[in-house]
PDB file of N, CA and C in Angstrom:
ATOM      1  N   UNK A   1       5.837  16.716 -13.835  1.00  0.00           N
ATOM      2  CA  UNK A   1       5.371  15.335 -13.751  1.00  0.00           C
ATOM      3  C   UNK A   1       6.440  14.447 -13.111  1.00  0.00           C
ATOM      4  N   UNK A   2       7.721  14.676 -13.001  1.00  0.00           N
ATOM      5  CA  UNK A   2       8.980  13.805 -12.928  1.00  0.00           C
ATOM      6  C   UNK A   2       8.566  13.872 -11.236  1.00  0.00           C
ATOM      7  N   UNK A   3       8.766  15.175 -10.351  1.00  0.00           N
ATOM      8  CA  UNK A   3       8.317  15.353  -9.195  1.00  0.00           C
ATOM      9  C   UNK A   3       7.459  14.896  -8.711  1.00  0.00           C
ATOM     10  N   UNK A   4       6.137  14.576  -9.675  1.00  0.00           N
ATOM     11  CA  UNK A   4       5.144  13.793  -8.902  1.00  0.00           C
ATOM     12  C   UNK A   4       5.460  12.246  -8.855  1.00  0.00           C
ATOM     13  N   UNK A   5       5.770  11.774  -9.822  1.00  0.00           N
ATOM     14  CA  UNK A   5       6.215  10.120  -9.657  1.00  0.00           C
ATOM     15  C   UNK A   5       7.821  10.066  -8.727  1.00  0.00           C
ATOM     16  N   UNK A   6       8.300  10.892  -8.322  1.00  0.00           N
ATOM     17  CA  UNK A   6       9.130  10.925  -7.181  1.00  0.00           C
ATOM     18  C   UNK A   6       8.105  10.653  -5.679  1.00  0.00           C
ATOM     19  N   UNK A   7       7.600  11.939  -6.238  1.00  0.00           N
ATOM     20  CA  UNK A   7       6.240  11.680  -4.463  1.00  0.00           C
ATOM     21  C   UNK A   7       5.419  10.319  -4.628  1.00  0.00           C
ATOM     22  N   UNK A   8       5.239   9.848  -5.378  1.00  0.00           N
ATOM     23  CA  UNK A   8       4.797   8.507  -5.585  1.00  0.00           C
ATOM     24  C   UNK A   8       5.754   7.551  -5.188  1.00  0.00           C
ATOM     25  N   UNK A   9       6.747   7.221  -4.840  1.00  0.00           N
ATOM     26  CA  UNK A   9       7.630   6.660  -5.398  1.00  0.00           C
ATOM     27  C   UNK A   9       7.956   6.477  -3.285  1.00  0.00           C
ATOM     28  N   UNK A  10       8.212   7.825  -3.291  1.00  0.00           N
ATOM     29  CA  UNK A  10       8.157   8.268  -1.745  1.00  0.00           C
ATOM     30  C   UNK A  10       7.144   7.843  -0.909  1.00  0.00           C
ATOM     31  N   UNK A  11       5.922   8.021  -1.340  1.00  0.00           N
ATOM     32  CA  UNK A  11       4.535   7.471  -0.713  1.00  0.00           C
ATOM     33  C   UNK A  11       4.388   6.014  -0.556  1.00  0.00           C
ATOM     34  N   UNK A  12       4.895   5.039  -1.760  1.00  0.00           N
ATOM     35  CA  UNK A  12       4.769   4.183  -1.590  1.00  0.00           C
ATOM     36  C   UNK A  12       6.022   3.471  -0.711  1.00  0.00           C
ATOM     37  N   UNK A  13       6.910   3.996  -1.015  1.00  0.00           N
ATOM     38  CA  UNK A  13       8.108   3.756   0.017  1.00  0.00           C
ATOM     39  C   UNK A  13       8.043   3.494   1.433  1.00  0.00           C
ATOM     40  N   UNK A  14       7.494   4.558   1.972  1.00  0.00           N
ATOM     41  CA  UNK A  14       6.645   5.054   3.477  1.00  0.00           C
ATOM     42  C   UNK A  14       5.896   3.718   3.636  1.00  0.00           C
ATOM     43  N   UNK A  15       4.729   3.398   2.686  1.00  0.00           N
ATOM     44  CA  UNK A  15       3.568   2.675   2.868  1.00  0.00           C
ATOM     45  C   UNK A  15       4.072   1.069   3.170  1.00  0.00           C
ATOM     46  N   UNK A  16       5.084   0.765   1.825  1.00  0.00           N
ATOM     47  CA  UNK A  16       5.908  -0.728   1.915  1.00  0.00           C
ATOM     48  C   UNK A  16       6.125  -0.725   3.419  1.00  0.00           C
ATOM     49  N   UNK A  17       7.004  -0.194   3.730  1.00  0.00           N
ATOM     50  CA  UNK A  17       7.853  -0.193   5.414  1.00  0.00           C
ATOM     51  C   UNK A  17       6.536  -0.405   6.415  1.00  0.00           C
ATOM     52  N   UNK A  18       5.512  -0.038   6.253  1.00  0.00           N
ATOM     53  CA  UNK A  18       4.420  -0.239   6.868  1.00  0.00           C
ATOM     54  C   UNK A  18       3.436  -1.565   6.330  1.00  0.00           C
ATOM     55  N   UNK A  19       3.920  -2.118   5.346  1.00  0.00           N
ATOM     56  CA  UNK A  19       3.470  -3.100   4.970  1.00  0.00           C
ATOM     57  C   UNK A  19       2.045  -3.023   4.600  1.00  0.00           C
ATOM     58  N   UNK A  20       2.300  -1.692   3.679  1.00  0.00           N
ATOM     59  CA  UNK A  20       1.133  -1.456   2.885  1.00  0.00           C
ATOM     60  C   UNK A  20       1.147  -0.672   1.860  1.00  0.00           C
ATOM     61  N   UNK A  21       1.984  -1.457   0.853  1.00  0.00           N
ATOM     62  CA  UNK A  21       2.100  -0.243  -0.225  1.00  0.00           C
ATOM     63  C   UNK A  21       0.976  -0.511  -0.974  1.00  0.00           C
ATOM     64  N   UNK A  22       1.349   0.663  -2.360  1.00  0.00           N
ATOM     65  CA  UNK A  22      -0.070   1.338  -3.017  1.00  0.00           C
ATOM     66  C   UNK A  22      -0.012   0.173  -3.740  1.00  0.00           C
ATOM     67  N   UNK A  23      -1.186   0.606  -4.808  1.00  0.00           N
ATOM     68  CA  UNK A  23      -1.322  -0.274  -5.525  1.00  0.00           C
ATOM     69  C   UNK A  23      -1.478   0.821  -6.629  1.00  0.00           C
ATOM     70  N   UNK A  24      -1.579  -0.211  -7.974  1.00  0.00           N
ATOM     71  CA  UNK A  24      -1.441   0.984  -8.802  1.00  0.00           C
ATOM     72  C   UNK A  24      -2.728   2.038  -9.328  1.00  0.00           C
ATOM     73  N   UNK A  25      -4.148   1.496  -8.783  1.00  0.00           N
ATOM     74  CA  UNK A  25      -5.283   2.139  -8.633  1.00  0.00           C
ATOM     75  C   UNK A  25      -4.746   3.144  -7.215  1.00  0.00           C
ATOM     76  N   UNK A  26      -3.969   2.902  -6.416  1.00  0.00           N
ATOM     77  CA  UNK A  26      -3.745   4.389  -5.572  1.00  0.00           C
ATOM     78  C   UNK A  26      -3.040   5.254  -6.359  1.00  0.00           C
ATOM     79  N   UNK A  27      -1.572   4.440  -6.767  1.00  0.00           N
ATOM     80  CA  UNK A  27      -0.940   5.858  -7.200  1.00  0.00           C
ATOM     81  C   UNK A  27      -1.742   6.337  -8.766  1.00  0.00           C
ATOM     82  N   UNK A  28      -2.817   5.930  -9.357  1.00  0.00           N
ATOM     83  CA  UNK A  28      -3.821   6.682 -10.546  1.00  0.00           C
ATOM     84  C   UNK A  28      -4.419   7.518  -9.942  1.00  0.00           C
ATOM     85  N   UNK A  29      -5.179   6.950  -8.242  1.00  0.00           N
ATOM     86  CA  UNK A  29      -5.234   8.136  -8.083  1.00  0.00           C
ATOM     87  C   UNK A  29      -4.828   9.362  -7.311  1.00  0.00           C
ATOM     88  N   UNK A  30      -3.733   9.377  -6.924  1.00  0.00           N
ATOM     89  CA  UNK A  30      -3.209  10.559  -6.608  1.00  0.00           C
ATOM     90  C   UNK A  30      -2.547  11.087  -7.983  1.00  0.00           C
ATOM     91  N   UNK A  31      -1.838  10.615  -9.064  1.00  0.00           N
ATOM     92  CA  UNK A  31      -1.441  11.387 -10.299  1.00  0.00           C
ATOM     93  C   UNK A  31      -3.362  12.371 -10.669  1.00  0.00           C
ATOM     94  N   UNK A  32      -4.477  11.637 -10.340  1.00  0.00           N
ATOM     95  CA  UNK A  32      -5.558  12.262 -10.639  1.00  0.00           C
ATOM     96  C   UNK A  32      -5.813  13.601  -9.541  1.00  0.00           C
ATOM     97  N   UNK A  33      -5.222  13.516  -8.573  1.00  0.00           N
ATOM     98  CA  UNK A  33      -5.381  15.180  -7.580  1.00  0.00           C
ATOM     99  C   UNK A  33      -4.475  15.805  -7.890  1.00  0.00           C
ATOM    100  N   UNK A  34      -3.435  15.120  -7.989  1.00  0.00           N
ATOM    101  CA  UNK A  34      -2.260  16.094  -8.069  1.00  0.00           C
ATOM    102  C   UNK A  34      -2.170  17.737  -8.592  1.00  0.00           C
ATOM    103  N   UNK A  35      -1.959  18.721  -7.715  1.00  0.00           N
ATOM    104  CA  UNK A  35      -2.302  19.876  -7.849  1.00  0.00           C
ATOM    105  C   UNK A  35      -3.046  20.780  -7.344  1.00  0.00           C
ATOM    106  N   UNK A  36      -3.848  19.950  -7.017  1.00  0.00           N
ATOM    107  CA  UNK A  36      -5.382  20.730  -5.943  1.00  0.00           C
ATOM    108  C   UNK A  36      -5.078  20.003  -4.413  1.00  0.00           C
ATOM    109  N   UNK A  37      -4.191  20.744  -3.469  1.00  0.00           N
ATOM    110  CA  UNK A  37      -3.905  20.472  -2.993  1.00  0.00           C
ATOM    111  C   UNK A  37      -5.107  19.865  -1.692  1.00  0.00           C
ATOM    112  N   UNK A  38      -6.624  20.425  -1.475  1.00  0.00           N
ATOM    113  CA  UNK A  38      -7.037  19.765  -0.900  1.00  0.00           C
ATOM    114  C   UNK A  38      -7.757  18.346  -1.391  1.00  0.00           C
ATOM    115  N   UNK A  39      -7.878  18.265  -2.542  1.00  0.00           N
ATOM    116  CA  UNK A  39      -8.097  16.909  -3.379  1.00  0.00           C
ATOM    117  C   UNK A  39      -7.193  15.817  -2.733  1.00  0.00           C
ATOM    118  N   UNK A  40      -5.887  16.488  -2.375  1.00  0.00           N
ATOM    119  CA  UNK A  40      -4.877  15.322  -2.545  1.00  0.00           C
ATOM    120  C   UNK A  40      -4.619  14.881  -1.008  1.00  0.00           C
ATOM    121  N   UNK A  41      -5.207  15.888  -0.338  1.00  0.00           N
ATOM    122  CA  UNK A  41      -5.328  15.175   1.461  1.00  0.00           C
ATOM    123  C   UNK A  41      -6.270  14.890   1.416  1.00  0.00           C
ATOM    124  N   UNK A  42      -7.351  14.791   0.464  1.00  0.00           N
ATOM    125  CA  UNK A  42      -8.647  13.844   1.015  1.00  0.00           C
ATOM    126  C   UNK A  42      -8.059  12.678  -0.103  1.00  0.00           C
ATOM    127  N   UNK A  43      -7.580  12.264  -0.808  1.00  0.00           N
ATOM    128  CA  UNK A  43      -7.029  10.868  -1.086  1.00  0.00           C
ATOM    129  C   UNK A  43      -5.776  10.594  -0.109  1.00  0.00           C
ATOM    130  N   UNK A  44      -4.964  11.108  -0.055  1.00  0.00           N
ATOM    131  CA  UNK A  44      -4.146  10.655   1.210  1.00  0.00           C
ATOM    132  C   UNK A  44      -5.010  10.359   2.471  1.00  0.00           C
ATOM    133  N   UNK A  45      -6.259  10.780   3.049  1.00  0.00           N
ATOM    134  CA  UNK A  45      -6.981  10.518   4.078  1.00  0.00           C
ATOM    135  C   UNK A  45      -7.218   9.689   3.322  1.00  0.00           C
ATOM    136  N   UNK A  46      -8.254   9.086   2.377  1.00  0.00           N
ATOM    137  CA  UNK A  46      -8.546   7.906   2.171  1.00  0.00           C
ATOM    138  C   UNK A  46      -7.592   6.497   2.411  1.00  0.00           C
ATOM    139  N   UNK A  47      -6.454   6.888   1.522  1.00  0.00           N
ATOM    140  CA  UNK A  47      -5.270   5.817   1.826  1.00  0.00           C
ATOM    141  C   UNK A  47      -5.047   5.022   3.080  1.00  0.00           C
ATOM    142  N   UNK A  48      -4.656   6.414   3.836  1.00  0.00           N
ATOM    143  CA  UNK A  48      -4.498   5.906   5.049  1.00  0.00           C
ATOM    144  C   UNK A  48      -5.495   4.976   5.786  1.00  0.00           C
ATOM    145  N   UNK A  49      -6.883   5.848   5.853  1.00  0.00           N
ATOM    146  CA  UNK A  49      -7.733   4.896   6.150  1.00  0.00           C
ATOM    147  C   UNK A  49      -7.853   3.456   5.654  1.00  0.00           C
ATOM    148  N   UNK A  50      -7.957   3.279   4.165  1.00  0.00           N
ATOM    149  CA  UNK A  50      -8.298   2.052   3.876  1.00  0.00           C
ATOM    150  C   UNK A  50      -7.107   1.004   3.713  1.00  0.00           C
ATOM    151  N   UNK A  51      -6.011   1.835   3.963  1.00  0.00           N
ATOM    152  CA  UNK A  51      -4.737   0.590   3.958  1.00  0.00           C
ATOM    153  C   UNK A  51      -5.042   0.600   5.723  1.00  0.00           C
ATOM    154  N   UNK A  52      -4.836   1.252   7.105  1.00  0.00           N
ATOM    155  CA  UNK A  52      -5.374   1.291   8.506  1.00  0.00           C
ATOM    156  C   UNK A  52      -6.384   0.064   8.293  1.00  0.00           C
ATOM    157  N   UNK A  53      -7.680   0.058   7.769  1.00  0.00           N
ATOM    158  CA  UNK A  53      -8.622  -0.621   7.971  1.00  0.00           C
ATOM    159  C   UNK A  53      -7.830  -2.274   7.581  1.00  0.00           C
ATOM    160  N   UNK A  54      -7.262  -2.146   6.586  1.00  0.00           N
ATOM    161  CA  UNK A  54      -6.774  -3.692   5.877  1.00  0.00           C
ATOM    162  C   UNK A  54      -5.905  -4.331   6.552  1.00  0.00           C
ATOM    163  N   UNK A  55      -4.933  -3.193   7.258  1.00  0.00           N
ATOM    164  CA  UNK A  55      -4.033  -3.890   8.263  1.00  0.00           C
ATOM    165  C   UNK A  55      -4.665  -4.330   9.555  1.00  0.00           C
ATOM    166  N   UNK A  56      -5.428  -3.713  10.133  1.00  0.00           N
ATOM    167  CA  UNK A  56      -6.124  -3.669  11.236  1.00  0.00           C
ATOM    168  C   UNK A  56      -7.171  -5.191  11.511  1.00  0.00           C
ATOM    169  N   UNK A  57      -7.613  -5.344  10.241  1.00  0.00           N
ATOM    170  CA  UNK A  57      -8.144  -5.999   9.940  1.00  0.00           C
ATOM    171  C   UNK A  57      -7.542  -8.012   9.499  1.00  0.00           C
ATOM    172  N   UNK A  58      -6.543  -7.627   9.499  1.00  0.00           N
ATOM    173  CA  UNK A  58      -5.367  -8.757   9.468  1.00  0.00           C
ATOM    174  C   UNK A  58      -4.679  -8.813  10.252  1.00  0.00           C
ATOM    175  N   UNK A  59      -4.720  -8.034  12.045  1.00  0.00           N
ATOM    176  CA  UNK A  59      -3.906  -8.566  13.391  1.00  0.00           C
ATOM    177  C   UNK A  59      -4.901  -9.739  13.935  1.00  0.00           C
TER     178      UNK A  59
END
């Protein structure tokens, strides 16, 4: 568990610098895939998309 709130921690890191970090309904749900590794690239695809859409959406 310590490893996953590191990758959280990391993810949102990445996301800030992009001026889109998580929120804490993202990182619930990636602690909720965590493990099934294709679970957790279709919430990382989601992410991306819907933080993409929010930024995109605010140029």
């Amino acid at each position: 568990m310590k490893n996953l709130e590191k990758l959280i921690e990391q993810v949102n890191g990445s996301m800030s610098i992009e001026g889109m970090p998580l929120t804490e309904s993202d990182k619930e749900r990636i602690r909720h895939y965590a493990g099934d590794d294709a679970k957790v690239e279709e919430a990382v695809a989601e992410l991306v998309k819907k933080h993409t859409s929010s930024k995109e959406a605010s140029s």
